[in-house]
C-alpha atoms as a PDB file:
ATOM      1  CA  UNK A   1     -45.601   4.008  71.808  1.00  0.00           C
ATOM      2  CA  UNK A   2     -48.891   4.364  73.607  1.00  0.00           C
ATOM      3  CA  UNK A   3     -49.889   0.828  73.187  1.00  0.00           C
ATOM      4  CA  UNK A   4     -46.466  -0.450  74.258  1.00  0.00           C
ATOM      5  CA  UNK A   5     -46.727   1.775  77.436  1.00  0.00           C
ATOM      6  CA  UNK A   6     -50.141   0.452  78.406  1.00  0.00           C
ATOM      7  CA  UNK A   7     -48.802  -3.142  78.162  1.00  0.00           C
ATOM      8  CA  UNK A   8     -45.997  -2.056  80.284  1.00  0.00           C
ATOM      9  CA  UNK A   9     -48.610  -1.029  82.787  1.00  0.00           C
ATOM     10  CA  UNK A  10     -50.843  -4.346  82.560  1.00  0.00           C
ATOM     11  CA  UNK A  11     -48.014  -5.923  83.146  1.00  0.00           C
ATOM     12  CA  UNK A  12     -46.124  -4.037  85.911  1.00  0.00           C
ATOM     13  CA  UNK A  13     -44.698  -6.378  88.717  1.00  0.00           C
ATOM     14  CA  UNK A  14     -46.874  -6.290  92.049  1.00  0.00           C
ATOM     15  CA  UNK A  15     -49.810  -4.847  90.417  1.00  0.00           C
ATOM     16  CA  UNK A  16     -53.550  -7.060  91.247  1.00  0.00           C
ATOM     17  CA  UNK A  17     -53.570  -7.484  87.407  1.00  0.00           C
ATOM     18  CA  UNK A  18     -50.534  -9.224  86.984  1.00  0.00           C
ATOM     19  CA  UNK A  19     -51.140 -11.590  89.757  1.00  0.00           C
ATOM     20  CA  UNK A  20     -54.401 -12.812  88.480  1.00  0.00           C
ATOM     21  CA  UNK A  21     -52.234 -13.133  85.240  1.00  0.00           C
ATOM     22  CA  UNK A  22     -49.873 -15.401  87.184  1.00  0.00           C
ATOM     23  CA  UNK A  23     -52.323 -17.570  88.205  1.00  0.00           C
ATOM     24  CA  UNK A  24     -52.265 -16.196  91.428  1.00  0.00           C
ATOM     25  CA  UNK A  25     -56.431 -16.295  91.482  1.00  0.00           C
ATOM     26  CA  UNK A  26     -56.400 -19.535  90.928  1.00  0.00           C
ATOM     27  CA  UNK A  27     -53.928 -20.495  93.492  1.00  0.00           C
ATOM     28  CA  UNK A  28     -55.911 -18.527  95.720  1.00  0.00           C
ATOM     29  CA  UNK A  29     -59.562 -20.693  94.781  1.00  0.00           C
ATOM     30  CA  UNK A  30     -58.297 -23.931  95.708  1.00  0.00           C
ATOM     31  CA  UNK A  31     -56.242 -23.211  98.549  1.00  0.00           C
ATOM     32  CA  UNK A  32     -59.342 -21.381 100.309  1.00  0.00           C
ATOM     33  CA  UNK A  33     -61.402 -24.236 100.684  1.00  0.00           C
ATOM     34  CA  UNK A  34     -58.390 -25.747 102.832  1.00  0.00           C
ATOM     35  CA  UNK A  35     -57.794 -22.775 104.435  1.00  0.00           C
ATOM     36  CA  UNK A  36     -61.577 -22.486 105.857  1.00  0.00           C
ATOM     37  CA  UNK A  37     -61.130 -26.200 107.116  1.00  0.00           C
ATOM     38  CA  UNK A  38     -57.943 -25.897 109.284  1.00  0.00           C
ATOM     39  CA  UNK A  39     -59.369 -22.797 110.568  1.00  0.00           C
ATOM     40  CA  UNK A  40     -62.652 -24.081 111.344  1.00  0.00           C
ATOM     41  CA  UNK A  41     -61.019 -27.329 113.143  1.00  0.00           C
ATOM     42  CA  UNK A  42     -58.055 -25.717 114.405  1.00  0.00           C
ATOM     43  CA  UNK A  43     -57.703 -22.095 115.044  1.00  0.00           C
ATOM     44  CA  UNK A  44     -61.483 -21.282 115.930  1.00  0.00           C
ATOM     45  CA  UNK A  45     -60.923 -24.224 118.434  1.00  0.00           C
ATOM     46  CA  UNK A  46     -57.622 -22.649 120.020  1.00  0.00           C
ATOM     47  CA  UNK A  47     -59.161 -19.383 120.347  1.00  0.00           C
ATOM     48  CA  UNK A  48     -62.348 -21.131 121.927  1.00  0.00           C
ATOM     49  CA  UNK A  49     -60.077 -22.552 124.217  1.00  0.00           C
ATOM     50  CA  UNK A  50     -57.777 -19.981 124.745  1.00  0.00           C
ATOM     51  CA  UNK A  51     -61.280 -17.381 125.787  1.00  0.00           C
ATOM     52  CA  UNK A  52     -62.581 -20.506 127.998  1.00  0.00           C
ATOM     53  CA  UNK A  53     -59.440 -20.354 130.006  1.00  0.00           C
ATOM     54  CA  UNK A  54     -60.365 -17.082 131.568  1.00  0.00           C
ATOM     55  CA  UNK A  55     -63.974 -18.437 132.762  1.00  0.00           C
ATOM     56  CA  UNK A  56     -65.720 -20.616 134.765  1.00  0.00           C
ATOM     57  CA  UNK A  57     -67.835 -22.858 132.523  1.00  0.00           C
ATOM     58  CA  UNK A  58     -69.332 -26.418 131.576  1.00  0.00           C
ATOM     59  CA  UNK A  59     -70.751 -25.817 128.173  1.00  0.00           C
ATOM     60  CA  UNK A  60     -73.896 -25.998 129.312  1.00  0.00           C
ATOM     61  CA  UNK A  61     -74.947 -22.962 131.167  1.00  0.00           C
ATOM     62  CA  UNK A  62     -73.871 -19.196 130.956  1.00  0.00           C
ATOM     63  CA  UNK A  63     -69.782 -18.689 131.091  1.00  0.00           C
ATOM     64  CA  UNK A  64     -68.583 -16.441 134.307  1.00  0.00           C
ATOM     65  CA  UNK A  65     -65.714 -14.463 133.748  1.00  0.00           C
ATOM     66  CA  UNK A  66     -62.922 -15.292 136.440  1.00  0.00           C
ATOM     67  CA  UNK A  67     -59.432 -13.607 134.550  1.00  0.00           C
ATOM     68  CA  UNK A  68     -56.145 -15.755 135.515  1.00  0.00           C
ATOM     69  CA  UNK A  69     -57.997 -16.870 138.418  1.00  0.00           C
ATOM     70  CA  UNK A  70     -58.398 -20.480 136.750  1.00  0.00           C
ATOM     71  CA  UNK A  71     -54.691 -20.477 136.008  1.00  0.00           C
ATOM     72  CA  UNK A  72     -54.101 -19.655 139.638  1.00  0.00           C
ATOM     73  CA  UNK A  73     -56.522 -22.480 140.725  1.00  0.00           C
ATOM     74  CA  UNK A  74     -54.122 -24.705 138.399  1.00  0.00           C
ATOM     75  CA  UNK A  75     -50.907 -23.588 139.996  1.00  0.00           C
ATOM     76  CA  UNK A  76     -51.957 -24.040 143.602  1.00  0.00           C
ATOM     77  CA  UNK A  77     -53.010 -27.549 143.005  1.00  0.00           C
ATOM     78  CA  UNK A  78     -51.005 -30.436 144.999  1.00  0.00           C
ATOM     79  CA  UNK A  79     -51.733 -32.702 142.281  1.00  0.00           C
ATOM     80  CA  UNK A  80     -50.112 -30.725 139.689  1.00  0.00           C
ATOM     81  CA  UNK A  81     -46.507 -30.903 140.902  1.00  0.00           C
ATOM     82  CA  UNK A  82     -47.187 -35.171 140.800  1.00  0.00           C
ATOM     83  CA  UNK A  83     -48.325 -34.443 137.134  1.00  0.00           C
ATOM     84  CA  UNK A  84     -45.389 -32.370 135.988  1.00  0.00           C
ATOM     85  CA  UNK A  85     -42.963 -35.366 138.008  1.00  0.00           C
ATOM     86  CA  UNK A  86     -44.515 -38.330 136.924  1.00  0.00           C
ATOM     87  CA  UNK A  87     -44.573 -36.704 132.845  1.00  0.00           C
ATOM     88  CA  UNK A  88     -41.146 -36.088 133.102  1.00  0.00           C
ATOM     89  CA  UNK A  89     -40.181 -39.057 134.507  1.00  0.00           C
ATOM     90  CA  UNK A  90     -41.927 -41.022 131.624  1.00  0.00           C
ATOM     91  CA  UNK A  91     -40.338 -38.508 129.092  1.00  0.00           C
ATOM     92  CA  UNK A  92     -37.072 -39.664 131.011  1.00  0.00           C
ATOM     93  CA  UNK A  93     -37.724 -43.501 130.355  1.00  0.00           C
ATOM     94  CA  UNK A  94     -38.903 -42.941 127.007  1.00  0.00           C
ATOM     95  CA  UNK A  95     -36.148 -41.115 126.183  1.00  0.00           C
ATOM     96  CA  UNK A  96     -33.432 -43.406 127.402  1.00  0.00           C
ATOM     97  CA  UNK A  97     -35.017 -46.437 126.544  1.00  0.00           C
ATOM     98  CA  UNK A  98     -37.885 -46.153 123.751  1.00  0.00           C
ATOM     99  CA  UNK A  99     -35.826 -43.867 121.778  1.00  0.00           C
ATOM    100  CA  UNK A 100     -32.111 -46.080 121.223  1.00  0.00           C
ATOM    101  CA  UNK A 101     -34.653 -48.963 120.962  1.00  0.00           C
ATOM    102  CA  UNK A 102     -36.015 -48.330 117.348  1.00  0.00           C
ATOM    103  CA  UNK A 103     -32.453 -47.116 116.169  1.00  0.00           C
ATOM    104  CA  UNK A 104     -31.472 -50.413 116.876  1.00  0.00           C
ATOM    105  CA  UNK A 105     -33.733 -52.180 115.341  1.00  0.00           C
ATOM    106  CA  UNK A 106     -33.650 -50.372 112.340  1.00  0.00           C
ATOM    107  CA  UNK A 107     -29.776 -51.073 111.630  1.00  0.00           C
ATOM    108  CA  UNK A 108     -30.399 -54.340 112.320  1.00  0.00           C
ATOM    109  CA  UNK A 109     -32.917 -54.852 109.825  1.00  0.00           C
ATOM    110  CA  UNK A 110     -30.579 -52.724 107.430  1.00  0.00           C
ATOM    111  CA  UNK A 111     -28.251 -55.539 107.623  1.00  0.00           C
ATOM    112  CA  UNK A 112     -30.493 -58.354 106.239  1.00  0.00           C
ATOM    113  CA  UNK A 113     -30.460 -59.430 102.952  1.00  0.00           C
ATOM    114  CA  UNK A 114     -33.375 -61.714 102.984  1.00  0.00           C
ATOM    115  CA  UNK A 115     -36.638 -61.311 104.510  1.00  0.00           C
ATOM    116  CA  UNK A 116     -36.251 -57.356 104.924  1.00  0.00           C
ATOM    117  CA  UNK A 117     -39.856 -56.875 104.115  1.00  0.00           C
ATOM    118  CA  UNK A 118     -41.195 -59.527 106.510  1.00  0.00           C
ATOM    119  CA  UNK A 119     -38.828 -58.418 109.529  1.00  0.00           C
ATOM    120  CA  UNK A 120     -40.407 -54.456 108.482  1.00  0.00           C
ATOM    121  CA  UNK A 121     -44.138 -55.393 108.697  1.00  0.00           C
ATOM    122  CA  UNK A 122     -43.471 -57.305 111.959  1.00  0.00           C
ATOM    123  CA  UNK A 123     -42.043 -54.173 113.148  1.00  0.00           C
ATOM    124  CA  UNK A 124     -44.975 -52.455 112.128  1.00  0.00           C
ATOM    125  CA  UNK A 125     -47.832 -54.214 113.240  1.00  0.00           C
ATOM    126  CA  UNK A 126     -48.201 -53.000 116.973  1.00  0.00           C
ATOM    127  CA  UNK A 127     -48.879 -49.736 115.360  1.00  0.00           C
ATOM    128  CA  UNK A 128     -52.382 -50.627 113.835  1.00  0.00           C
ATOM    129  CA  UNK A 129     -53.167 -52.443 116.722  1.00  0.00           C
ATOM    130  CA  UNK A 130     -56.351 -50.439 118.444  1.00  0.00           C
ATOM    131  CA  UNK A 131     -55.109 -48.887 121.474  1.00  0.00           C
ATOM    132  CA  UNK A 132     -57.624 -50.141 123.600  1.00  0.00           C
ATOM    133  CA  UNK A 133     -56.683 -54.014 122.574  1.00  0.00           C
ATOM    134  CA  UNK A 134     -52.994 -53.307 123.157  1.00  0.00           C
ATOM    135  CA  UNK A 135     -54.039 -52.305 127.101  1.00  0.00           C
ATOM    136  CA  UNK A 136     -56.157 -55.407 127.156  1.00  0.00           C
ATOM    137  CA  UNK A 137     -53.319 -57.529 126.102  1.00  0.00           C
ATOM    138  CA  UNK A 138     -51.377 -55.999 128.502  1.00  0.00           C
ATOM    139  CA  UNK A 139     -53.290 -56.564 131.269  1.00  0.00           C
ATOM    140  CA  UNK A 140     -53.355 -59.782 130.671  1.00  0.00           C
ATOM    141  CA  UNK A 141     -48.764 -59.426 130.404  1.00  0.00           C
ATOM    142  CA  UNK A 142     -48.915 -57.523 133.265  1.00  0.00           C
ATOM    143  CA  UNK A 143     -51.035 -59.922 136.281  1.00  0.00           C
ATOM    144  CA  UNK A 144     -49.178 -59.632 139.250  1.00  0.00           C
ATOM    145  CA  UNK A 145     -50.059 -63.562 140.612  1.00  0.00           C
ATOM    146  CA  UNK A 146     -47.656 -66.153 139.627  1.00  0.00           C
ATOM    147  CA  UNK A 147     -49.636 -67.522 136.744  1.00  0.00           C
ATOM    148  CA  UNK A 148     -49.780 -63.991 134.582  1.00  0.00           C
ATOM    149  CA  UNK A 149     -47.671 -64.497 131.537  1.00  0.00           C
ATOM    150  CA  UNK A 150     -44.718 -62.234 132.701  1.00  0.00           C
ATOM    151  CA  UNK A 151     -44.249 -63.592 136.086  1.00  0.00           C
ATOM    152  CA  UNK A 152     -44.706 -67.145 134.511  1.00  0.00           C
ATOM    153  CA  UNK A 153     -41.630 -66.178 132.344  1.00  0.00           C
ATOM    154  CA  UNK A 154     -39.858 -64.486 135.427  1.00  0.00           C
ATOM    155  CA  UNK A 155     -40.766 -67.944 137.223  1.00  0.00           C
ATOM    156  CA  UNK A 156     -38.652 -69.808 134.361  1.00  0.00           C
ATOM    157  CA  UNK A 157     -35.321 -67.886 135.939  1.00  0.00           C
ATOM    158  CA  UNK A 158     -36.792 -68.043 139.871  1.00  0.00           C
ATOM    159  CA  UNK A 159     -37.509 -64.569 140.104  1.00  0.00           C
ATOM    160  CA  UNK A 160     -40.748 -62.729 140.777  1.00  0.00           C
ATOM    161  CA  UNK A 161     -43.672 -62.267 140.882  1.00  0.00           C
ATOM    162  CA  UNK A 162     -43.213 -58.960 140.254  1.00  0.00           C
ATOM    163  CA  UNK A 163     -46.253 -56.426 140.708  1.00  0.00           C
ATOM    164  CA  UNK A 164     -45.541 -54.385 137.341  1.00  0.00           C
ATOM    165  CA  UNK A 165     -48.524 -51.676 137.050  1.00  0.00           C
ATOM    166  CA  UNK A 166     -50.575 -52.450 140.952  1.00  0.00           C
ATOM    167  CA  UNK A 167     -47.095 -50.880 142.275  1.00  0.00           C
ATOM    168  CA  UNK A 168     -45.999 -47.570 142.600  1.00  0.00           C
ATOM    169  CA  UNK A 169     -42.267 -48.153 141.917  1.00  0.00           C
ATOM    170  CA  UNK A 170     -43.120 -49.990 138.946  1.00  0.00           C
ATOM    171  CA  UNK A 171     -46.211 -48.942 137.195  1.00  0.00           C
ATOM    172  CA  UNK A 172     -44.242 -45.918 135.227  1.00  0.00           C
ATOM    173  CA  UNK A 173     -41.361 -48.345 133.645  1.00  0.00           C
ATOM    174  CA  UNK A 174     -44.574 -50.449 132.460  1.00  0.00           C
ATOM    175  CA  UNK A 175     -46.499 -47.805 130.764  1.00  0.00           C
ATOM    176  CA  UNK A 176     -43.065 -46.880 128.862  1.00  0.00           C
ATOM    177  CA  UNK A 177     -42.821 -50.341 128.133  1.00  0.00           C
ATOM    178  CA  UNK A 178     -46.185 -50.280 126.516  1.00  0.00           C
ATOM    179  CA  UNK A 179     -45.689 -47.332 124.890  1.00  0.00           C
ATOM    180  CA  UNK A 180     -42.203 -48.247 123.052  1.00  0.00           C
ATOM    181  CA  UNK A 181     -43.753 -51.239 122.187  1.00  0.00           C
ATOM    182  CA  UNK A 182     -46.590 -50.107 120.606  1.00  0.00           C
ATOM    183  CA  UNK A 183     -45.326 -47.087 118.743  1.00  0.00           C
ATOM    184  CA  UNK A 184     -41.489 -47.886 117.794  1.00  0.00           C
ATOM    185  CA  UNK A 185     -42.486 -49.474 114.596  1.00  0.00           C
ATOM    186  CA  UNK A 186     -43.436 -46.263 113.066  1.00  0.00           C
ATOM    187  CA  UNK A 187     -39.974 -44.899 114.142  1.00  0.00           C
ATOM    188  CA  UNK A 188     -38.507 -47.900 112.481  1.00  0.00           C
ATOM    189  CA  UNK A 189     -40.337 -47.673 109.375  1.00  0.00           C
ATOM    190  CA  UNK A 190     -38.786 -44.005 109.166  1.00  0.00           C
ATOM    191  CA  UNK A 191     -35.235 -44.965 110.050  1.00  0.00           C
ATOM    192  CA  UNK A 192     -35.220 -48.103 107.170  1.00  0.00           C
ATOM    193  CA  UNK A 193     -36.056 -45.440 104.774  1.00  0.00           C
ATOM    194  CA  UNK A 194     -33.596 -42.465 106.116  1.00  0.00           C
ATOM    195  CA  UNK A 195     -31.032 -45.660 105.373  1.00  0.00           C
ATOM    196  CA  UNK A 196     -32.027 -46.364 101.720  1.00  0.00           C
ATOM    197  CA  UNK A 197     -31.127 -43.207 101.282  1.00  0.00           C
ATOM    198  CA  UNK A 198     -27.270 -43.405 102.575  1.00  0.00           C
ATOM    199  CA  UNK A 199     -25.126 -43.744  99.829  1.00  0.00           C
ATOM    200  CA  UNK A 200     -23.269 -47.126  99.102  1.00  0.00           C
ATOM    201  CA  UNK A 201     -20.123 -45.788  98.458  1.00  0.00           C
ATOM    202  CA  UNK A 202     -19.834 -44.651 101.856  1.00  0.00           C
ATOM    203  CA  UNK A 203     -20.104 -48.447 103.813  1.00  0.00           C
ATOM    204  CA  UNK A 204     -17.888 -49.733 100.467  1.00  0.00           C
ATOM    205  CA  UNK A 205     -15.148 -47.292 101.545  1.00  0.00           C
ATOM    206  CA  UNK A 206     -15.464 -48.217 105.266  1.00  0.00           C
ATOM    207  CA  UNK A 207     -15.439 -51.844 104.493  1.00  0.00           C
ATOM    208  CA  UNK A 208     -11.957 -50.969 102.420  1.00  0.00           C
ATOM    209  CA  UNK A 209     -10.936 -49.550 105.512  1.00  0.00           C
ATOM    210  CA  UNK A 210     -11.478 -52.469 107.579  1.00  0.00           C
ATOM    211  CA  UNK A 211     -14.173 -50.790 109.669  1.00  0.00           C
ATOM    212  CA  UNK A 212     -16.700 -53.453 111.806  1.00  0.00           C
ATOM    213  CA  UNK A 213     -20.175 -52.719 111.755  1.00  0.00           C
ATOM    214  CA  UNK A 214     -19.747 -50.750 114.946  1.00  0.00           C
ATOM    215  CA  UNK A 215     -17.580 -48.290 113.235  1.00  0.00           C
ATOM    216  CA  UNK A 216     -20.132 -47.933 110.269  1.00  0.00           C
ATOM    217  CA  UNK A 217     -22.779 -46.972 112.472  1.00  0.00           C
ATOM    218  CA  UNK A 218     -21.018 -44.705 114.579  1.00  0.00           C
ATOM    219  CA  UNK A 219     -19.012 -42.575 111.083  1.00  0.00           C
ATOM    220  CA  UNK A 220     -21.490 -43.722 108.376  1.00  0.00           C
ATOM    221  CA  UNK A 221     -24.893 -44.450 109.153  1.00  0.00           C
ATOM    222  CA  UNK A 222     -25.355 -42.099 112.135  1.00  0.00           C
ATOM    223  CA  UNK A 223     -24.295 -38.706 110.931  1.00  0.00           C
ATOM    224  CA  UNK A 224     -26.460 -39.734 107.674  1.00  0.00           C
ATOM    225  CA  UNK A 225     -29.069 -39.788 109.804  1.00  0.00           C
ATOM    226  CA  UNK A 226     -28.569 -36.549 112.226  1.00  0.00           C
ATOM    227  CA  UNK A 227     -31.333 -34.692 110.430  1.00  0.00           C
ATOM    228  CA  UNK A 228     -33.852 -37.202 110.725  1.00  0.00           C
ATOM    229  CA  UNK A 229     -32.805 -38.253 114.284  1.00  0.00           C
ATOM    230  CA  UNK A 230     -33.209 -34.620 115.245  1.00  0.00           C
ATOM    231  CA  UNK A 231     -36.482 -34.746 113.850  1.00  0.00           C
ATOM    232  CA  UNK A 232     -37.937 -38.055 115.859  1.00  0.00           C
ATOM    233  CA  UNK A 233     -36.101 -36.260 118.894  1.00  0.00           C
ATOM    234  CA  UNK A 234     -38.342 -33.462 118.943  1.00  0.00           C
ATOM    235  CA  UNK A 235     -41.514 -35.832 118.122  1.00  0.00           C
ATOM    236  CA  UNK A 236     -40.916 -38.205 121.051  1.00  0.00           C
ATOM    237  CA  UNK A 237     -40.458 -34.932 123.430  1.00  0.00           C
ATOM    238  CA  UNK A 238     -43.628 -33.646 122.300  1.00  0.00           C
ATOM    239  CA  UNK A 239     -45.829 -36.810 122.367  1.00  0.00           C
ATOM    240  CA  UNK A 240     -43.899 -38.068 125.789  1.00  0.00           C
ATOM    241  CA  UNK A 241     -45.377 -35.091 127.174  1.00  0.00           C
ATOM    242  CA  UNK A 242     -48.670 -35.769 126.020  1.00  0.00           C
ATOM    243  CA  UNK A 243     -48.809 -39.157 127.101  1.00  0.00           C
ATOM    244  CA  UNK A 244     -52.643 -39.993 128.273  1.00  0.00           C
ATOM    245  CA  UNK A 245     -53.473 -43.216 126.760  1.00  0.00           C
ATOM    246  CA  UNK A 246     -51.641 -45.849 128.280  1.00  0.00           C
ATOM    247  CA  UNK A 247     -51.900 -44.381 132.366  1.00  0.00           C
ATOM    248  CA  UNK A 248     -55.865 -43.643 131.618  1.00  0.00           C
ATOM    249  CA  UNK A 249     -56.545 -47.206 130.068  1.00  0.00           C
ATOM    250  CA  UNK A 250     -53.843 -49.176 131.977  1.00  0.00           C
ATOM    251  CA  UNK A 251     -53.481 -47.972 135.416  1.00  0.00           C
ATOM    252  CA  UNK A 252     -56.147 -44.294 135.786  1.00  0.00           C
ATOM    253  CA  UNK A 253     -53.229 -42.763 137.184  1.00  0.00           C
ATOM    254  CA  UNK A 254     -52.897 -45.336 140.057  1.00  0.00           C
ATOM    255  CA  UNK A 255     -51.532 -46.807 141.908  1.00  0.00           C
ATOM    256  CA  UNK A 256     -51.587 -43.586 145.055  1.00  0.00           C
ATOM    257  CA  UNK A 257     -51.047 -41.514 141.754  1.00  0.00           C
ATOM    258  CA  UNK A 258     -48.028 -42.599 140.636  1.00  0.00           C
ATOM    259  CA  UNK A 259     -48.916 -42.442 136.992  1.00  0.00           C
ATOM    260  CA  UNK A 260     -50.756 -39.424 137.166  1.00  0.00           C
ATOM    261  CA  UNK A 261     -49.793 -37.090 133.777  1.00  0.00           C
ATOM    262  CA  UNK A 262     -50.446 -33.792 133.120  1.00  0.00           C
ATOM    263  CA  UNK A 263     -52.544 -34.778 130.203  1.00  0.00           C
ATOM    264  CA  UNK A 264     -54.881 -37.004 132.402  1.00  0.00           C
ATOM    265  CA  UNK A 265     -54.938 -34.274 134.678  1.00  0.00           C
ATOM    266  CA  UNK A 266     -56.053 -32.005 132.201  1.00  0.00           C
ATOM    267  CA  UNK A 267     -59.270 -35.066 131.337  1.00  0.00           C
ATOM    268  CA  UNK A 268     -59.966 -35.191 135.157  1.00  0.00           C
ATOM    269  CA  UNK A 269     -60.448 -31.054 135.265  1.00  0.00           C
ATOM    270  CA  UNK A 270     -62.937 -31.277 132.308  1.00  0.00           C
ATOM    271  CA  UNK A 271     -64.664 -34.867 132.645  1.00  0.00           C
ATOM    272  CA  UNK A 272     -63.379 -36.775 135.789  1.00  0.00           C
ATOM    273  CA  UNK A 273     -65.930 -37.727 138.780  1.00  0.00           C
ATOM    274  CA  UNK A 274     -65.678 -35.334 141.452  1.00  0.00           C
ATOM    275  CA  UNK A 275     -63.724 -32.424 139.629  1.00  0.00           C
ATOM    276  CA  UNK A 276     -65.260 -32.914 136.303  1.00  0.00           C
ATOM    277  CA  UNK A 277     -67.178 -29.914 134.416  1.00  0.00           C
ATOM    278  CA  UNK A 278     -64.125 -27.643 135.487  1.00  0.00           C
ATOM    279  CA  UNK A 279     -63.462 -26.667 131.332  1.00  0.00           C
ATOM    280  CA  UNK A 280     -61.881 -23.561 132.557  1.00  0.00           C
ATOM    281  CA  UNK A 281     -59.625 -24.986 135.014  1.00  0.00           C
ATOM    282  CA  UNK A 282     -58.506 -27.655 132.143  1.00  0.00           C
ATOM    283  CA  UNK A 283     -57.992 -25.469 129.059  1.00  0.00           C
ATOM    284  CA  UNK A 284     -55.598 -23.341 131.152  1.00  0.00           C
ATOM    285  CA  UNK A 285     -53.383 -26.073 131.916  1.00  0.00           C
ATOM    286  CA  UNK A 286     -53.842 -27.161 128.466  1.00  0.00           C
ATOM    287  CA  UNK A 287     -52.632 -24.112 127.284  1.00  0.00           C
ATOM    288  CA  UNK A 288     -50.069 -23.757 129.510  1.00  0.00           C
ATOM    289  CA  UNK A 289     -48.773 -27.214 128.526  1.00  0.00           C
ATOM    290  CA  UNK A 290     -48.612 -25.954 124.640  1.00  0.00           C
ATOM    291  CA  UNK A 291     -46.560 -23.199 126.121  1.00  0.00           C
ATOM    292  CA  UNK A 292     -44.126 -25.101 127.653  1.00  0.00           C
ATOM    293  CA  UNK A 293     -43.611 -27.651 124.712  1.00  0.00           C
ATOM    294  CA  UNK A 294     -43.348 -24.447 122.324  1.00  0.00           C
ATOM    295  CA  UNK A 295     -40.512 -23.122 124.212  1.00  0.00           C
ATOM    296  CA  UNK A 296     -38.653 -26.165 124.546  1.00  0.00           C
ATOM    297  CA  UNK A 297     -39.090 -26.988 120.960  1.00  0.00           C
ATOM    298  CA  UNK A 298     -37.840 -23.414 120.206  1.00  0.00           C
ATOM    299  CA  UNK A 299     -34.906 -24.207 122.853  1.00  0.00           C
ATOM    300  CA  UNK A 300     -34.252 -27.403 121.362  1.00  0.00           C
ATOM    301  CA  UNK A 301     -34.565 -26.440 117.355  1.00  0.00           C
ATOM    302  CA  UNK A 302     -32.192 -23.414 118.387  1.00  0.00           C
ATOM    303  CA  UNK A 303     -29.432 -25.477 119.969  1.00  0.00           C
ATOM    304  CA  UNK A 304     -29.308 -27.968 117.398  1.00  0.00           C
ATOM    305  CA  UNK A 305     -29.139 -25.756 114.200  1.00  0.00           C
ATOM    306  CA  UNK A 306     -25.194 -25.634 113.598  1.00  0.00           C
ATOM    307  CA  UNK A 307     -25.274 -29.303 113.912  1.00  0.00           C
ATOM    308  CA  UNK A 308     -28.470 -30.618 111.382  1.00  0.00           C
ATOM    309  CA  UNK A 309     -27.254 -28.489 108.918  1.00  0.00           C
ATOM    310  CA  UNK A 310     -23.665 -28.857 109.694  1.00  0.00           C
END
């Protein structure tokens, strides 16, 4: 009776010995060393930055402690209302154009029966293209005198030249342009293998029915897809919003800052000429911009949960 009682107690539910037991030591060992990495490279960093919002600092000499001042300097800055515009604006034309585009695509190459792979790597291959190439390409797309190669194409109809990125009106629907071309493969990619996973049945039975391939994408494929299109939603809203690449290569927020994003506003606070070393100023706007994409994600997860899991 005593013995059985004592392994009653070694093994009691919630007790340190029974989790070792479990394995739960183990668990504990390897998942440590993974642990101390992400919070080495990621938390210590957002608590770095989160302290260095609240000072006035370079990195090089001693911190000075300023409170919300920084985030007040942020606020009060003309440019920062041109930042917010011009990122939303972007978010705007990436949204209605770059985000249909690889849908499209996708259902396209869904219908081939030959050459599926070829079509999918051609798709693809922007993606591993280094950024900095793609904007040097571009420039070359993008020459507003009548020889550059898209005016030479707009020549073939008699129309242009047109002065894409040197003007104002239509620098922002080039960057998008650059952007959807050069990271809608990716989206594709994900989309071709969302619609492996439909079931056949479901296009044999709308083919019974007499449906046209409009039909089947509207009652078959798409709400087969409504998780996974929820999903790139939210990633396209979030990395719209960071957009830096393509205005600070391409254009550096020009022309009369009409490509000017909150992100390369953020890089001109900590390292541009003439406002650069301001690290406070540009880790509270960074901060403030994680904020704001947070709460919209929240917003947006929240209104869309009857539906996904509808």
């Amino acid at each position: 009776m005593t013995a059985t009682r004592a392994g009653q107690r070694r093994s009691r539910p919630g007790s340190i010995r029974s989790w070792v037991q479990r394995g739960g030591l183990s668990a504990l060992v390897l998942i440590l060393p993974l642990v101390l990495v992400f919070g080495l490279f990621s938390w210590i960093p957002i608590l770095r930055a989160g302290i260095m919002s609240f000072q006035i600092t370079n990195l090089i000499s001693d911190p000075i402690w300023v409170g919300v001042d920084n985030f007040s300097r942020v606020l009060t800055d003309p440019l920062l209302l041109t930042a917010v515009r011009n990122t939303f604006y972007f978010t705007l034309l990436a949204l209605v154009f770059g985000y249909p585009i690889p849908l499209l695509l996708a259902a396209c190459m869904n219908e081939l029966r030959r050459g599926k792979g070829l079509y999918s790597v051609l798709a693809y291959l922007p993606v591993v293209v280094p950024p900095v190439a793609t904007i040097l390409l571009w420039r070359i797309f993008y020459d507003a005198g009548p020889n550059g190669v898209l005016n030479t194409a707009l020549g073939w109809f008699g129309l242009g030249p047109w002065p894409w990125i040197q003007s104002p009106a239509g620098a922002m629907p080039s960057l998008v342009l650059v952007a959807t071309w050069s990271a809608a493969g990716a989206t594709v990619i994900i989309y071709l293998a969302a619609m492996a996973g439909i079931r056949s049945e479901l296009y044999d039975a709308a083919d019974v029915d007499g449906a046209s391939i409009r039909q089947k994408i509207w009652h078959v494929m798409l709400p087969q897809l409504r998780y996974v299109l929820l999903v790139t939603l939210i990633l396209q809203l979030i990395g719209t919003f960071q957009v830096f690449v393509e205005p600070f290569l391409l254009t550096n927020g020009g022309p009369a800052n009409s490509t000017v994003t909150i992100l390369l506003l953020i890089y001109r606070y900590a390292f541009g000429t003439g406002g650069g070393g301001d690290f406070g100023a540009a880790t509270a706007l960074s901060l403030m911009l994680a904020a704001t994409l947070a709460v919209l994600s929240l917003v947006y997860l929240r209104a869309t949960r009857s539906w996904s899991s509808s």
